[in-house]
Protein backbone atom coordinates (compact mmCIF):
# COMPACT_ATOMS: atom_id res chain seq x y z
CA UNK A 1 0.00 0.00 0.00
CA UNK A 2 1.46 3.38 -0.87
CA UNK A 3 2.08 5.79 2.06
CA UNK A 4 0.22 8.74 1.60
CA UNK A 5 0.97 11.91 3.69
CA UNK A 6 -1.52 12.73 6.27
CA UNK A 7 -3.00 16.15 5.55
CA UNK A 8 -4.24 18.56 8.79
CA UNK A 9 -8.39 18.92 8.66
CA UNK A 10 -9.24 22.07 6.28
CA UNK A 11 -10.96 23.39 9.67
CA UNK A 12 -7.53 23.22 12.26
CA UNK A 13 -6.35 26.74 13.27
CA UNK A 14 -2.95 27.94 11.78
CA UNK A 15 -0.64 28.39 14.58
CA UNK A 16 -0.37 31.92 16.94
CA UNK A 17 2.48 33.87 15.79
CA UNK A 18 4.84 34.07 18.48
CA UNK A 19 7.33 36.76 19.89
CA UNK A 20 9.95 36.99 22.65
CA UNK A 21 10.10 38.55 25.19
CA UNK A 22 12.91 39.13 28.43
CA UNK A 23 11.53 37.54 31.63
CA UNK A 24 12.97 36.97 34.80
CA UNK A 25 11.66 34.31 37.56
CA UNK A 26 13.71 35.28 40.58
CA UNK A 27 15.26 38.20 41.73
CA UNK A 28 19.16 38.10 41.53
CA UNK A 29 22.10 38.70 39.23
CA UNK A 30 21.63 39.43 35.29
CA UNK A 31 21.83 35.99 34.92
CA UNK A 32 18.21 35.22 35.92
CA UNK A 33 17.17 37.05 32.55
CA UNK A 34 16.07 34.63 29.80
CA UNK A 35 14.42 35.33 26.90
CA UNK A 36 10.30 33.41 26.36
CA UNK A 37 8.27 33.16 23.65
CA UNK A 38 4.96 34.38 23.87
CA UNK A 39 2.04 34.74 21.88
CA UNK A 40 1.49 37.97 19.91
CA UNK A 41 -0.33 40.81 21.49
CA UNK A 42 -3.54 41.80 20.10
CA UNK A 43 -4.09 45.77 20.30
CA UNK A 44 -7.80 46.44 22.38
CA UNK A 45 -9.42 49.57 21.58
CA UNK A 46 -8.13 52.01 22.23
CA UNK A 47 -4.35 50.36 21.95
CA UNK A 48 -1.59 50.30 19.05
CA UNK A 49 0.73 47.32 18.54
CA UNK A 50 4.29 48.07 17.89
CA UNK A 51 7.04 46.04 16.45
CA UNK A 52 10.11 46.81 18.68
CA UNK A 53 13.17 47.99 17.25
CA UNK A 54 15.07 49.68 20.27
CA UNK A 55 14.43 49.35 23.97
CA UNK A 56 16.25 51.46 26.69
CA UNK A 57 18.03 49.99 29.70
CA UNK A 58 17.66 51.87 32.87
CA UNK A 59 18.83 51.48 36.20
CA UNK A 60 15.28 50.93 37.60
CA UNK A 61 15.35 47.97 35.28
CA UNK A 62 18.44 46.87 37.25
CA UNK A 63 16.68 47.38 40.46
CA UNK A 64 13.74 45.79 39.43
CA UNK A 65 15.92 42.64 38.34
CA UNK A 66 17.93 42.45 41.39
CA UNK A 67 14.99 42.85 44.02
CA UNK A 68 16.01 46.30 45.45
CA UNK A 69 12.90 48.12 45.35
CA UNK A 70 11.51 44.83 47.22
CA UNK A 71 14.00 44.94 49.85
CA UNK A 72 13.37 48.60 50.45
CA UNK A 73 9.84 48.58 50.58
CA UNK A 74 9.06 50.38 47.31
CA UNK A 75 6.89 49.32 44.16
CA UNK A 76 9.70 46.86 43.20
CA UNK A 77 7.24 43.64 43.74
CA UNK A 78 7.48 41.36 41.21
CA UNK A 79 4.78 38.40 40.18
CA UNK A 80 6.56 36.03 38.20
CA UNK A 81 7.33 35.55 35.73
CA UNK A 82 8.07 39.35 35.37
CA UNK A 83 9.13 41.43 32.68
CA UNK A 84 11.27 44.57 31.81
CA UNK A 85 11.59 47.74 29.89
CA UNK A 86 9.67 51.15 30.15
CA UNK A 87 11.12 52.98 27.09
CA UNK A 88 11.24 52.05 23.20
CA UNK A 89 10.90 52.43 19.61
CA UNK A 90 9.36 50.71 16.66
CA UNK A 91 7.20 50.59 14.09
CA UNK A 92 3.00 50.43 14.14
CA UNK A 93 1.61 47.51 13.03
CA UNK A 94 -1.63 47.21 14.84
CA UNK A 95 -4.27 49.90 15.15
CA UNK A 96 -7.07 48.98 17.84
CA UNK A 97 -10.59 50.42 17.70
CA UNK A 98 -10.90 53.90 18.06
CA UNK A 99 -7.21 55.14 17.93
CA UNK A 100 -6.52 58.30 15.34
CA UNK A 101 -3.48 59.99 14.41
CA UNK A 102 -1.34 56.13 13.97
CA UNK A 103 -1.64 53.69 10.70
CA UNK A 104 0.58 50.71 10.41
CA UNK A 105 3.80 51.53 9.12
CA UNK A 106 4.17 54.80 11.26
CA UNK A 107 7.40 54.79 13.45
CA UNK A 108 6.88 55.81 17.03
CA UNK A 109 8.58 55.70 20.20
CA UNK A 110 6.89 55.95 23.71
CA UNK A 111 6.86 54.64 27.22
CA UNK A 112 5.15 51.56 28.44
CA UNK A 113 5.37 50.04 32.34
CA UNK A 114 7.80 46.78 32.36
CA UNK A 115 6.95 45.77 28.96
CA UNK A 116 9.55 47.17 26.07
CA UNK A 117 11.95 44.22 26.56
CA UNK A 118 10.30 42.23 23.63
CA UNK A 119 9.75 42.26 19.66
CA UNK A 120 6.25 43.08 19.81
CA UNK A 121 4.08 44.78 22.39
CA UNK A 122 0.99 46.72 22.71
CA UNK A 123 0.49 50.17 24.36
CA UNK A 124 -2.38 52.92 24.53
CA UNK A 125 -1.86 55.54 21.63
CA UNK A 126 -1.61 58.56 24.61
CA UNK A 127 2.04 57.24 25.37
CA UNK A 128 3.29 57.28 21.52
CA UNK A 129 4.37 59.98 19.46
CA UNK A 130 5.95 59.65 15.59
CA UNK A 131 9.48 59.18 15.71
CA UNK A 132 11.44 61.74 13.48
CA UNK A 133 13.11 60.42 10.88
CA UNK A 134 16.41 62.37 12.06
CA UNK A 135 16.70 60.60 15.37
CA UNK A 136 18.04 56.55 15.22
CA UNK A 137 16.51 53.50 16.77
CA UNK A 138 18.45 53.10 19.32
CA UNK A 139 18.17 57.01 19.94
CA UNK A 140 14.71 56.80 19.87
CA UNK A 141 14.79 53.78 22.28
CA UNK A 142 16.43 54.91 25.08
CA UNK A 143 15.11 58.94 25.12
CA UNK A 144 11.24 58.57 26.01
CA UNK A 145 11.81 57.57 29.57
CA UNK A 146 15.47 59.34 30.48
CA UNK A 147 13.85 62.72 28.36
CA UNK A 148 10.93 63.19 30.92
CA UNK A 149 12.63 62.48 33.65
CA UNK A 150 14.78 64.86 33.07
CA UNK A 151 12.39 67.35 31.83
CA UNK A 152 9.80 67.00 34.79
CA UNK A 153 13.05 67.51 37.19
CA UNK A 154 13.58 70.83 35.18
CA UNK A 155 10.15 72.07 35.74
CA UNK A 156 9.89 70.93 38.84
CA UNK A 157 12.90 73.27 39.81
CA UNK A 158 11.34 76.14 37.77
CA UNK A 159 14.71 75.91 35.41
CA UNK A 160 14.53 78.91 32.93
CA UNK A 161 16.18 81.91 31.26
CA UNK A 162 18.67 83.66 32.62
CA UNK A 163 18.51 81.09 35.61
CA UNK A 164 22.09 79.25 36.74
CA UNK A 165 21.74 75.51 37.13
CA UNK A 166 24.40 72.76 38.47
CA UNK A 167 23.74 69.57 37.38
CA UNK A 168 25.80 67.03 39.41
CA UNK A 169 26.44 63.74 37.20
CA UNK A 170 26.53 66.10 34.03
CA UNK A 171 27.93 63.68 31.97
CA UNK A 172 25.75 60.99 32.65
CA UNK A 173 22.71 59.89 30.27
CA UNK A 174 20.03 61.78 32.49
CA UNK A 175 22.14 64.47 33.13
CA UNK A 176 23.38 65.02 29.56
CA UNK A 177 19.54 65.60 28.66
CA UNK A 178 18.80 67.52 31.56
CA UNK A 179 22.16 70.04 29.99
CA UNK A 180 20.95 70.27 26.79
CA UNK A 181 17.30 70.72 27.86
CA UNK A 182 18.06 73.91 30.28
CA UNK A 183 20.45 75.48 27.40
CA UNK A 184 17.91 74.95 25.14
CA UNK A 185 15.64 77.11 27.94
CA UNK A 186 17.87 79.54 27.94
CA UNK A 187 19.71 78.66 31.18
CA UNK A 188 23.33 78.96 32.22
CA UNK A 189 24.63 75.12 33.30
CA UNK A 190 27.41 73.85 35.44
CA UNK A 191 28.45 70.20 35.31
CA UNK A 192 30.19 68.29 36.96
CA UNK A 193 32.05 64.92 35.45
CA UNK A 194 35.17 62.93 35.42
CA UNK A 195 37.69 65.34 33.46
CA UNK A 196 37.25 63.08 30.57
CA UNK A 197 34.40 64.21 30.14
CA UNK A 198 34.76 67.98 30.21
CA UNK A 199 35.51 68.62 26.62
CA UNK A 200 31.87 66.61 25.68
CA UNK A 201 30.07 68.70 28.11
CA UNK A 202 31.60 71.73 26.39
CA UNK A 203 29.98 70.78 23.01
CA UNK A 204 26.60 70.60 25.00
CA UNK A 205 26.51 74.30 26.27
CA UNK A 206 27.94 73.64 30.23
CA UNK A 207 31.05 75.08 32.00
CA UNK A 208 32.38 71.58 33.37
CA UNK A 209 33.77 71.37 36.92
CA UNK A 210 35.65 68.57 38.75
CA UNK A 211 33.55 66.18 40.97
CA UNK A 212 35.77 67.17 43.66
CA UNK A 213 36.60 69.47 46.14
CA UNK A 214 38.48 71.72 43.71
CA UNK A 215 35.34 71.75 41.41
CA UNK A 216 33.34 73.02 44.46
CA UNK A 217 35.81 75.49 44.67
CA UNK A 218 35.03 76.52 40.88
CA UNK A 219 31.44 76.58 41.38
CA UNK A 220 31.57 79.54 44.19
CA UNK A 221 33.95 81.47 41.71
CA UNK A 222 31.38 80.80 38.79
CA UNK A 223 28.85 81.40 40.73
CA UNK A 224 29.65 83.72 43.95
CA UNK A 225 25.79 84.19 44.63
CA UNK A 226 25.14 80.58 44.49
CA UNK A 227 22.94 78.78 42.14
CA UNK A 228 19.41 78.98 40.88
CA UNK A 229 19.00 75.54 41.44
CA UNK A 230 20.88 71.95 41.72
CA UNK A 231 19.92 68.76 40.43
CA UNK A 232 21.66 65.43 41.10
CA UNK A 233 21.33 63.99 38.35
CA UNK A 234 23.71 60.58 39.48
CA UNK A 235 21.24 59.81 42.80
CA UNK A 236 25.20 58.60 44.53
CA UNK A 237 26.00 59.44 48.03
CA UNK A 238 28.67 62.22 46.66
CA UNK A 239 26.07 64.30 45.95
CA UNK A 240 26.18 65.37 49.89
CA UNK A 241 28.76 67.53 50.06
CA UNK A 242 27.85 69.85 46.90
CA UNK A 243 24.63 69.81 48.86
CA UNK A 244 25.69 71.30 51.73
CA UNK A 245 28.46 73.86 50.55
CA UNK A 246 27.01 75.35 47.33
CA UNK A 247 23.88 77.59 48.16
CA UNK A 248 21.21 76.57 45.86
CA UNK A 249 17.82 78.30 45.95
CA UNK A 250 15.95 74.69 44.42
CA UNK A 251 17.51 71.04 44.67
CA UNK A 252 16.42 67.82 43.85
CA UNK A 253 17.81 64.66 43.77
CA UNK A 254 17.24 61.08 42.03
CA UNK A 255 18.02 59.86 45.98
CA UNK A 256 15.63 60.19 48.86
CA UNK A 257 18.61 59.91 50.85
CA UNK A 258 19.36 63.68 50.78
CA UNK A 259 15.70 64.94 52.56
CA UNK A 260 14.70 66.99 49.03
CA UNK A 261 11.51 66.97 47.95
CA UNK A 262 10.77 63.45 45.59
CA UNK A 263 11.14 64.00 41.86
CA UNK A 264 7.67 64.38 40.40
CA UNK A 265 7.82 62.69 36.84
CA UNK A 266 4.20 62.65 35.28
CA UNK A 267 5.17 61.05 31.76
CA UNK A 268 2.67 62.74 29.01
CA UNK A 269 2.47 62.86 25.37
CA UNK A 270 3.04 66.24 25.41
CA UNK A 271 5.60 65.77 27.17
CA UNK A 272 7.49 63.79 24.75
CA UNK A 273 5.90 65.68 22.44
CA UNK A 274 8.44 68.42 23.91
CA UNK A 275 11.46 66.72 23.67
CA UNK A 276 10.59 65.75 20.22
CA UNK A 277 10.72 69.04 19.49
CA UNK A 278 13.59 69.96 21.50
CA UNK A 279 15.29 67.63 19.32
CA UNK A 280 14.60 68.98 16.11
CA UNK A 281 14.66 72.86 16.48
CA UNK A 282 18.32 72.31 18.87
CA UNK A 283 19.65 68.88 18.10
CA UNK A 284 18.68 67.25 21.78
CA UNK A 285 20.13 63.96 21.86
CA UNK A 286 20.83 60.82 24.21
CA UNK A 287 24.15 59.17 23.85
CA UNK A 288 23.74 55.04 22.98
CA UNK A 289 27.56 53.74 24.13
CA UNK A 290 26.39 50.25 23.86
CA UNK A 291 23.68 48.06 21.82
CA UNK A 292 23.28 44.45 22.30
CA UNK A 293 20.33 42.11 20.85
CA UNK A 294 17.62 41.52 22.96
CA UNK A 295 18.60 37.91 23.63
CA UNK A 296 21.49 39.01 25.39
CA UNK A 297 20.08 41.67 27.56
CA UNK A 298 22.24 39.99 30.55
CA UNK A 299 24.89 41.31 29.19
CA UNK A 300 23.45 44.55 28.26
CA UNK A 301 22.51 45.20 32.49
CA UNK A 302 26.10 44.33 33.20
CA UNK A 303 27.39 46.94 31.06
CA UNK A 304 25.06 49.07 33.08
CA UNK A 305 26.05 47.89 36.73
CA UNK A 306 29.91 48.27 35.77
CA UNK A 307 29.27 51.76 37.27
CA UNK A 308 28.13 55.58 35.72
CA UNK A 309 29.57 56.20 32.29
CA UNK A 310 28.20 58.60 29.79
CA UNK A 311 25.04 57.52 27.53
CA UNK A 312 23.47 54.81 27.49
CA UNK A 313 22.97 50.89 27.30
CA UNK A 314 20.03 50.45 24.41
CA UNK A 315 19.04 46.45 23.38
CA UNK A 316 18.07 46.23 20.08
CA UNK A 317 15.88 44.05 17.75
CA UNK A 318 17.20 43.60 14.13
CA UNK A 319 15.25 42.65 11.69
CA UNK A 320 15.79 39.36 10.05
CA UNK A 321 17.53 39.59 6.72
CA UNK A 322 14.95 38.76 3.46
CA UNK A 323 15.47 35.51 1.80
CA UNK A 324 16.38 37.05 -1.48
CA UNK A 325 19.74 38.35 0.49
CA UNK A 326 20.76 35.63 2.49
CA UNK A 327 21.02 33.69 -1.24
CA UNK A 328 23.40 36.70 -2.42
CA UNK A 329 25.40 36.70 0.66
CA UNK A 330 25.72 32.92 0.71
């Protein structure tokens, strides 16, 4: 008898498309990140679907990961399996009922709550906006979060023309936003950073200083008045001392530690909206000094808990390369 192959009823479903994601199932080291597969998202009204291309890494990810919000009784609870991410970019390919203004095919970036580590993920429209097509991915990954933090620390300080502002951790992803951002305002910045990083801080607008005694030192010459305001931008126990010898007339710092008022950041389209704008009428910009695929997003929050450097660490999904080139390149 011939064998003849045994064909699936016309009536059984095709299978669910599938997309990874970056879980974790304990807290602990980096190592506890894995990567899932999951089934697609379906946008709900109201909801876009967006095909990840870049996705942030911030150190509340790392904190999250590790268990430290937990352990110090904040919102760092985790159900697991748990998930990552709060900043990324992409492109629409999803439109739920009753969202305007986004087709498939658009390329956005926007915020969403322990979700961007993934290829695919759904979000309400209110936390997109269009990506311009003069910002990069990985750009465009790793601004929508660090941007309005910075820019609801600026507010909340009352940062404007003609104002003085020292930034402490200049250099530093959130604080190299937070420069450009009160320039851009019409402010007068101080930094301070390693001396490495003086000359970069230059081409953003601020007068660097030294993290150090000395740079103190500079400050009261700069400024013999004191300063409009001061914003620790690093959230590291250094911050103290610039605290308590430079008279500021605002402060605010990423740590509770220092007995400021807490940093109020409402994230808001138009908020974004804002630094999209900032970005094409002055240039404003996030440094990216590392990409890694999303697979290897271990990695990716070690490079991140080696210690402060300047910009920032971005994971990235590429897209696969079409048939028709693989042949060529083979």
């Amino acid at each position: 008898m011939a064998f003849q192959r045994k064909r699936a009823p016309a009536h059984d479903p095709l299978p669910s498309p599938r997309v990874k994601a970056v879980v974790f199932d304990r807290y602990g080291a980096p190592e506890v990140l894995r990567a899932i597969e999951l089934p697609m998202p379906q946008a709900a009204a109201g909801e876009v679907r967006v095909r990840v291309r870049a996705a942030g890494v911030r150190p509340s990810d790392i904190a999250l990961r590790s268990g430290l919000g937990a352990r110090t009784g904040g919102r760092g609870g985790a159900r697991f399996p748990h998930r990552l991410g709060n900043e990324f970019a992409g492109v629409v390919d999803q439109v739920g009922a009753g969202v305007s203004g986004f087709q498939p095919g658009d390329e956005v970036m926007g915020w969403a709550a322990a979700m961007s580590y993934a290829e695919a993920l759904t979000v309400p429209a209110d936390q997109l906006v269009h990506k311009p097509h003069t910002m990069t991915w990985a750009v465009a990954g790793a601004l929508p979060s660090t941007g309005q933090t910075a820019h609801a620390a600026l507010r909340q300080l009352e940062v404007g023309a003609g104002h003085t502002l020292l930034i402490h951790g200049a250099a530093g992803a959130l604080g190299c936003v937070a420069v450009q951002l009160a320039v851009a305002w019409g402010a007068r910045v101080i930094g301070t950073a390693a001396a490495a990083d003086h000359d970069y801080l230059r081409t953003l607008g601020a007068q660097p200083v030294a993290d150090d005694d000395g740079g103190i030192e500079r400050v009261r010459a700069l400024a013999p008045g004191g300063v409009d305001a001061l914003f620790d931008a690093s959230g590291d126990d250094g911050f103290a001392r610039w605290l308590q010898r430079i008279a500021a007339a605002r402060a605010l710092s990423l740590s509770p530690r220092h007995g400021l008022p807490a940093l109020r950041s409402q994230r808001s389209r138009e908020r974004l909206a804002e630094l999209v704008a900032v970005h094409q009428r002055h240039g404003l910009l996030v440094p990216v000094r590392e990409m890694f695929p999303l697979t290897r997003a271990a990695e990716a929050h070690r490079a991140v808990e080696r210690g402060p450097a300047r910009g920032k660490v971005v994971l990235m999904v590429y897209e696969a390369m079409p048939l028709s080139l693989l042949r060529l390149s083979a």
